[in-house]
Protein backbone atom coordinates (compact mmCIF):
# COMPACT_ATOMS: atom_id res chain seq x y z
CA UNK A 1 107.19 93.89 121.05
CA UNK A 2 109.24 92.28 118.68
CA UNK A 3 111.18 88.91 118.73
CA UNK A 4 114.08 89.88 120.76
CA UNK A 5 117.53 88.95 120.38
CA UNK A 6 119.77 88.04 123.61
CA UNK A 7 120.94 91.64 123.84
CA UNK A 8 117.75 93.19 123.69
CA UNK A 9 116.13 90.37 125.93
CA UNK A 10 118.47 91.98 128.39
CA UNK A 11 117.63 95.88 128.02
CA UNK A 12 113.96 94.90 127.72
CA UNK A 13 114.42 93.51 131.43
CA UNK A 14 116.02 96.38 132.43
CA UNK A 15 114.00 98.91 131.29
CA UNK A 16 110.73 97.16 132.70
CA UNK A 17 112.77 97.30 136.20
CA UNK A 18 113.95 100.96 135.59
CA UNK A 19 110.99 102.92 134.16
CA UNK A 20 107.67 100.21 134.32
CA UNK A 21 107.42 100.32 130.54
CA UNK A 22 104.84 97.87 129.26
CA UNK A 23 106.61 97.76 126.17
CA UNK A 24 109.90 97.59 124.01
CA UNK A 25 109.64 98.80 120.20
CA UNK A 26 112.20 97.27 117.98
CA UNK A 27 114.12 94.10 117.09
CA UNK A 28 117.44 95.01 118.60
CA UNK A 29 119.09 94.83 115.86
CA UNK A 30 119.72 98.56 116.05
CA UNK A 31 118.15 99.45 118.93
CA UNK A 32 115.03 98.62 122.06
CA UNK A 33 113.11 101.48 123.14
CA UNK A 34 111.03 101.36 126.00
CA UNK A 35 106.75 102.55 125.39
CA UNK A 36 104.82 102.86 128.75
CA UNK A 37 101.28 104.07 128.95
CA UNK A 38 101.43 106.86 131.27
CA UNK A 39 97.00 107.44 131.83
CA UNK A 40 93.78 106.51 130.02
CA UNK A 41 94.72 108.77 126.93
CA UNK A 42 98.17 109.33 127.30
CA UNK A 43 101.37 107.36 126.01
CA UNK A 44 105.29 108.07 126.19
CA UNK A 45 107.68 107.18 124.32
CA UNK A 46 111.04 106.99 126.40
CA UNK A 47 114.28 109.36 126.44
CA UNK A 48 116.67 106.71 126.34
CA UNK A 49 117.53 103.48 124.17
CA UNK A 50 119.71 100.82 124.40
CA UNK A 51 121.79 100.36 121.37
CA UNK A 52 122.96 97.15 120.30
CA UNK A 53 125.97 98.16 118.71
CA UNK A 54 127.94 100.65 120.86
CA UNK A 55 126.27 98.39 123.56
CA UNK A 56 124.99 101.33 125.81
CA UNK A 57 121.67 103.80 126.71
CA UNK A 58 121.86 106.85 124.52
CA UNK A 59 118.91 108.90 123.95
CA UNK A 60 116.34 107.79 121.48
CA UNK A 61 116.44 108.66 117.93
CA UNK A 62 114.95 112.38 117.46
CA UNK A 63 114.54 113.17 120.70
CA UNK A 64 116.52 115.93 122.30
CA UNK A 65 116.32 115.10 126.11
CA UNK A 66 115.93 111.89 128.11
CA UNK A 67 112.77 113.01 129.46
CA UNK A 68 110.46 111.14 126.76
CA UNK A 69 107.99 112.47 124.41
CA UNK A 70 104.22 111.78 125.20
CA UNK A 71 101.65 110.86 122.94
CA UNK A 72 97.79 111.32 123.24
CA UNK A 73 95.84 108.06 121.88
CA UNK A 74 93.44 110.44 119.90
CA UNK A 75 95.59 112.74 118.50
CA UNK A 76 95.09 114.31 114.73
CA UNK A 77 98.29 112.35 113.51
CA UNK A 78 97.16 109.17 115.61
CA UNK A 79 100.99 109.14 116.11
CA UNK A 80 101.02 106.31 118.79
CA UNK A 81 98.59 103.93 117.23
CA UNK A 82 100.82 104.30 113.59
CA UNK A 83 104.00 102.96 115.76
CA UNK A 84 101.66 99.99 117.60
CA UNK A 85 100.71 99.43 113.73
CA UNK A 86 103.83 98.82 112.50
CA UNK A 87 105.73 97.22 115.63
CA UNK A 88 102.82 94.53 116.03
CA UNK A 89 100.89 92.12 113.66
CA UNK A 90 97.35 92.39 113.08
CA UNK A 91 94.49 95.12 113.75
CA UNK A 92 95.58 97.20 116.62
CA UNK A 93 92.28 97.80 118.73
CA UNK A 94 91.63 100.25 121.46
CA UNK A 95 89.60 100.04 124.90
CA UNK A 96 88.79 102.34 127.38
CA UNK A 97 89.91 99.55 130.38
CA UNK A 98 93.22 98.21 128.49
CA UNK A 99 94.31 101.16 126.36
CA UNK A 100 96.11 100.32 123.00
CA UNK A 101 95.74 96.20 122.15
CA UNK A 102 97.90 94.44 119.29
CA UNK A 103 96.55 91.51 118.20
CA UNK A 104 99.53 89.74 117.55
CA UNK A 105 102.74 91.46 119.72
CA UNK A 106 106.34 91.63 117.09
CA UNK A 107 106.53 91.54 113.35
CA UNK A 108 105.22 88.53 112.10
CA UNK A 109 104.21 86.58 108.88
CA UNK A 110 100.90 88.27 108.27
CA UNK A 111 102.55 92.03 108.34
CA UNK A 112 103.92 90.39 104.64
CA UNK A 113 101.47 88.36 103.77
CA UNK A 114 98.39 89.32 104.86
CA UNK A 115 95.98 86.87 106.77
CA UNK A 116 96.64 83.58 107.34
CA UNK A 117 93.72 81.96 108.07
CA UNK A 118 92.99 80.19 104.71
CA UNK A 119 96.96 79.15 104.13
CA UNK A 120 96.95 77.67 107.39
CA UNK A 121 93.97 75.28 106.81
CA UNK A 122 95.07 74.40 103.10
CA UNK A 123 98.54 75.61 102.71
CA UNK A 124 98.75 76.69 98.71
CA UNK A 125 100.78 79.79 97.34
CA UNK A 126 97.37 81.05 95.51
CA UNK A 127 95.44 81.89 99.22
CA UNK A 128 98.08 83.86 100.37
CA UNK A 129 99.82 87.56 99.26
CA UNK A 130 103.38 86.74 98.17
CA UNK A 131 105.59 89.57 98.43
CA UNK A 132 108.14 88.15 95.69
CA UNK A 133 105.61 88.41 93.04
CA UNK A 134 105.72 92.13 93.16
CA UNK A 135 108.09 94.00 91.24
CA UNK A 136 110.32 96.84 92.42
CA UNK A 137 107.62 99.87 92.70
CA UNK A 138 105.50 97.11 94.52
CA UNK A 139 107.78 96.11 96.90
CA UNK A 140 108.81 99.57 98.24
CA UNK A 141 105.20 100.61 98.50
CA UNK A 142 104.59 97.47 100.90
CA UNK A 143 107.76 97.98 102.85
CA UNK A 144 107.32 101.45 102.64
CA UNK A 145 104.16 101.34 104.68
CA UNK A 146 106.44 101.54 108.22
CA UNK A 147 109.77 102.13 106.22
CA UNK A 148 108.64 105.25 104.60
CA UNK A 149 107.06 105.80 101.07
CA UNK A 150 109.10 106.90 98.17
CA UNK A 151 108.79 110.41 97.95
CA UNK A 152 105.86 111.13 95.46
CA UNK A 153 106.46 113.51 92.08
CA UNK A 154 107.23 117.17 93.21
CA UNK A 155 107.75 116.26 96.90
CA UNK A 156 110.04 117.87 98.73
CA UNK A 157 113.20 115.74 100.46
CA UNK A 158 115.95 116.96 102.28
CA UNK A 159 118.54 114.55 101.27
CA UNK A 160 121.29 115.91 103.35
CA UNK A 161 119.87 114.87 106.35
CA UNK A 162 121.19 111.39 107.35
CA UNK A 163 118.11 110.29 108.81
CA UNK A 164 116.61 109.17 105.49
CA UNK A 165 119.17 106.57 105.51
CA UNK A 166 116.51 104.59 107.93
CA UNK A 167 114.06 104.51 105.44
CA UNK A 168 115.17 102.28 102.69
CA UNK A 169 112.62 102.99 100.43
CA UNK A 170 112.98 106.41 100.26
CA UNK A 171 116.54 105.93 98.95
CA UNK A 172 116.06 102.97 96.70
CA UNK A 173 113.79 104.63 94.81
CA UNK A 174 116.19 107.21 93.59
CA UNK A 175 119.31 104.87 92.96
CA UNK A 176 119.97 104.66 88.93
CA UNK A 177 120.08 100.62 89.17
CA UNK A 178 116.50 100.91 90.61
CA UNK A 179 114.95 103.11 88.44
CA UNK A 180 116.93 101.31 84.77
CA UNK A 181 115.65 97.49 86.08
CA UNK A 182 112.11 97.73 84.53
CA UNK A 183 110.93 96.64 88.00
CA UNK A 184 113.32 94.02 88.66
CA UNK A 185 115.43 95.38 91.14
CA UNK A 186 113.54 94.88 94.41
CA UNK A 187 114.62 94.69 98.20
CA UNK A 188 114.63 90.59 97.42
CA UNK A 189 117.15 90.72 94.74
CA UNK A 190 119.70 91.57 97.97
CA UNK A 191 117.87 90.22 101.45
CA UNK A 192 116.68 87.07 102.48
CA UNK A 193 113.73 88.38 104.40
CA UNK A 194 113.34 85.26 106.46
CA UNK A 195 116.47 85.16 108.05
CA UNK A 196 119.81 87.15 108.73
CA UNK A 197 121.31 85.19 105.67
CA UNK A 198 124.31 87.94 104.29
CA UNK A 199 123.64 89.83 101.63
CA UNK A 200 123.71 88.76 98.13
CA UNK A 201 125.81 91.26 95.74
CA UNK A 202 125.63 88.64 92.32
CA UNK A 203 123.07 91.30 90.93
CA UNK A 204 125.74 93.86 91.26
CA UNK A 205 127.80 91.60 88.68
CA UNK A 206 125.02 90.19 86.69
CA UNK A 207 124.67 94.37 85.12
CA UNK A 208 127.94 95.66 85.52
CA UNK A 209 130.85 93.00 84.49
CA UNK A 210 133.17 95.22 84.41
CA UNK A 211 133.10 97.70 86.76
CA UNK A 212 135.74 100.40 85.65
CA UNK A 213 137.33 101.94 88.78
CA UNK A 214 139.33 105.29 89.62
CA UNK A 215 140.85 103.85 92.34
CA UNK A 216 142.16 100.50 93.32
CA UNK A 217 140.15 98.39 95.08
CA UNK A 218 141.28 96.00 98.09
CA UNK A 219 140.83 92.19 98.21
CA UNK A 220 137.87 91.69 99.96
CA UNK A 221 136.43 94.49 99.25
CA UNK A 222 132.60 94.46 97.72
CA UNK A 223 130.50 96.77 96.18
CA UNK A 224 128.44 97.92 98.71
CA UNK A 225 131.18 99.27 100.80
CA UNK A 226 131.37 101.97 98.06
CA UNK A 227 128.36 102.22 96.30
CA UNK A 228 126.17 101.73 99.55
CA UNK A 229 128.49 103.68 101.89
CA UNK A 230 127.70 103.87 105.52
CA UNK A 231 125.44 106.73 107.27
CA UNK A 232 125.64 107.58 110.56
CA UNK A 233 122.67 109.85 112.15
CA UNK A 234 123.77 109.12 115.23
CA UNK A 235 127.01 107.94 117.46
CA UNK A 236 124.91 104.82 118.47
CA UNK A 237 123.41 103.99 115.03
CA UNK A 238 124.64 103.44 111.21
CA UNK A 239 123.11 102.17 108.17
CA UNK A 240 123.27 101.53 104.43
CA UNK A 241 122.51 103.90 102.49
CA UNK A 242 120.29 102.42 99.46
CA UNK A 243 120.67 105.08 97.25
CA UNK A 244 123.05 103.17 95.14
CA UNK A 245 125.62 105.59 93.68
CA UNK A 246 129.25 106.39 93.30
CA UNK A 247 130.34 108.45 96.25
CA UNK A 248 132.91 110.76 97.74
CA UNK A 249 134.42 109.46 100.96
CA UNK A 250 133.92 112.97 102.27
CA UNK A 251 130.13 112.60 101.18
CA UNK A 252 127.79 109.47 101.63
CA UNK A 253 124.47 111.14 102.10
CA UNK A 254 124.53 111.66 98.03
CA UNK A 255 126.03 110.15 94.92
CA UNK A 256 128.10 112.64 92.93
């Protein structure tokens, strides 16, 4: 459902051949898996995905066998119609002939910004939501919406488990830098969300000048490859982990 890349071109291809799915959620940058509808009221979520990285099929993140995991349309949690939410642009609208219907199939401008309609006609920054105008609490919260909300006062988080390092938000919210910015610190300061531009580290410098270190550090070497360490949930997938800290190589899950 999302703008593929050429890898994930190729495992959506082979997936439709393999299992008839009628669908592939993600970008590929981390990972395709493969959504089918299986009756009127019931959807499945497939066993295996292909990973972009290690380049192979490996079973799909929290599942524990290949088999799948099925989903009924009109369950309590509405489980399947939160993931066609978030994959797809638009209202996601349901039929009793054609099942689950995005409006708009992949990620796309209006997820961000809200609809288009009026911009389009009479393009002005005042008839459409700007993302960059909201500061650090703001920014989460929309992001948060399919990346996870920061955990609210008193809630409960189990921050050994490496899974939260998929949910950005979750993390950034607790990282020192976040929380002492006055609301300045946002996911923008870092990413260009428009493009796969690398990541800018000048706001590491701009607060801390003079980093004093314990241990030498390499040429080359940046900030985030300490103070951002790597997590890996799985073989097949790894990611940043935003809680921005100073870490123990034996421990990047949480800042001593």
């Amino acid at each position: 459902m999302e703008q593929y890349t050429a890898q994930s071109k190729t495992a959506h291809a082979s997936a439709l051949a393999r299992d008839g799915a009628q669908w592939n959620f993600g970008s590929g940058l981390q990972a395709v898996t493969p959504v089918s509808r299986v009756s009127a009221e019931l959807y499945k979520e497939h066993g295996l995905s292909k990973y972009t990285r290690t380049k192979r099929e490996a079973l799909t993140p929290g599942h524990k066998s290949p088999v799948g995991v099925p989903y009924k349309l009109y369950s309590p949690g509405a489980e399947i119609l939160k993931c066609f939410q978030c994959h797809s642009t638009g209202p996601v609208t349901v039929s009793e002939k054609d099942g689950i219907q995005p409006f708009e199939f992949g990620v796309r401008c209006e997820s961000c910004h809200g609809p288009g309609g009026d911009h389009v006609k009479a393009p002005s920054k005042w008839n459409v939501e700007q993302p960059r105008m909201l500061n650090g609490a703001g920014v989460n919260a929309l992001c948060g919406a399919c990346h996870r909300q920061p955990p609210k006062p008193g809630e409960d988080t189990n921050w050994k488990d490496p899974w939260n390092a998929r949910h950005q938000p979750l993390s950034f919210s607790q990282s020192e830098c976040f929380r002492n910015s006055n609301g300045q610190l946002t996911c923008f300061t870092c990413h260009e969300p428009h493009g796969a531009e690398p990541v800018r580290t000048k706001a590491c410098t701009d607060c801390h000048q003079s980093p004093r270190h314990t241990r030498a550090v390499t040429k080359g070497q940046t900030c985030i490859g300490c103070h951002m360490p790597l997590v890996k949930p799985s073989p097949d997938l790894q990611f940043a982990n935003h809680w921005i800290g100073i870490y123990t190589p034996a421990n990047p899950l949480l800042p001593k």
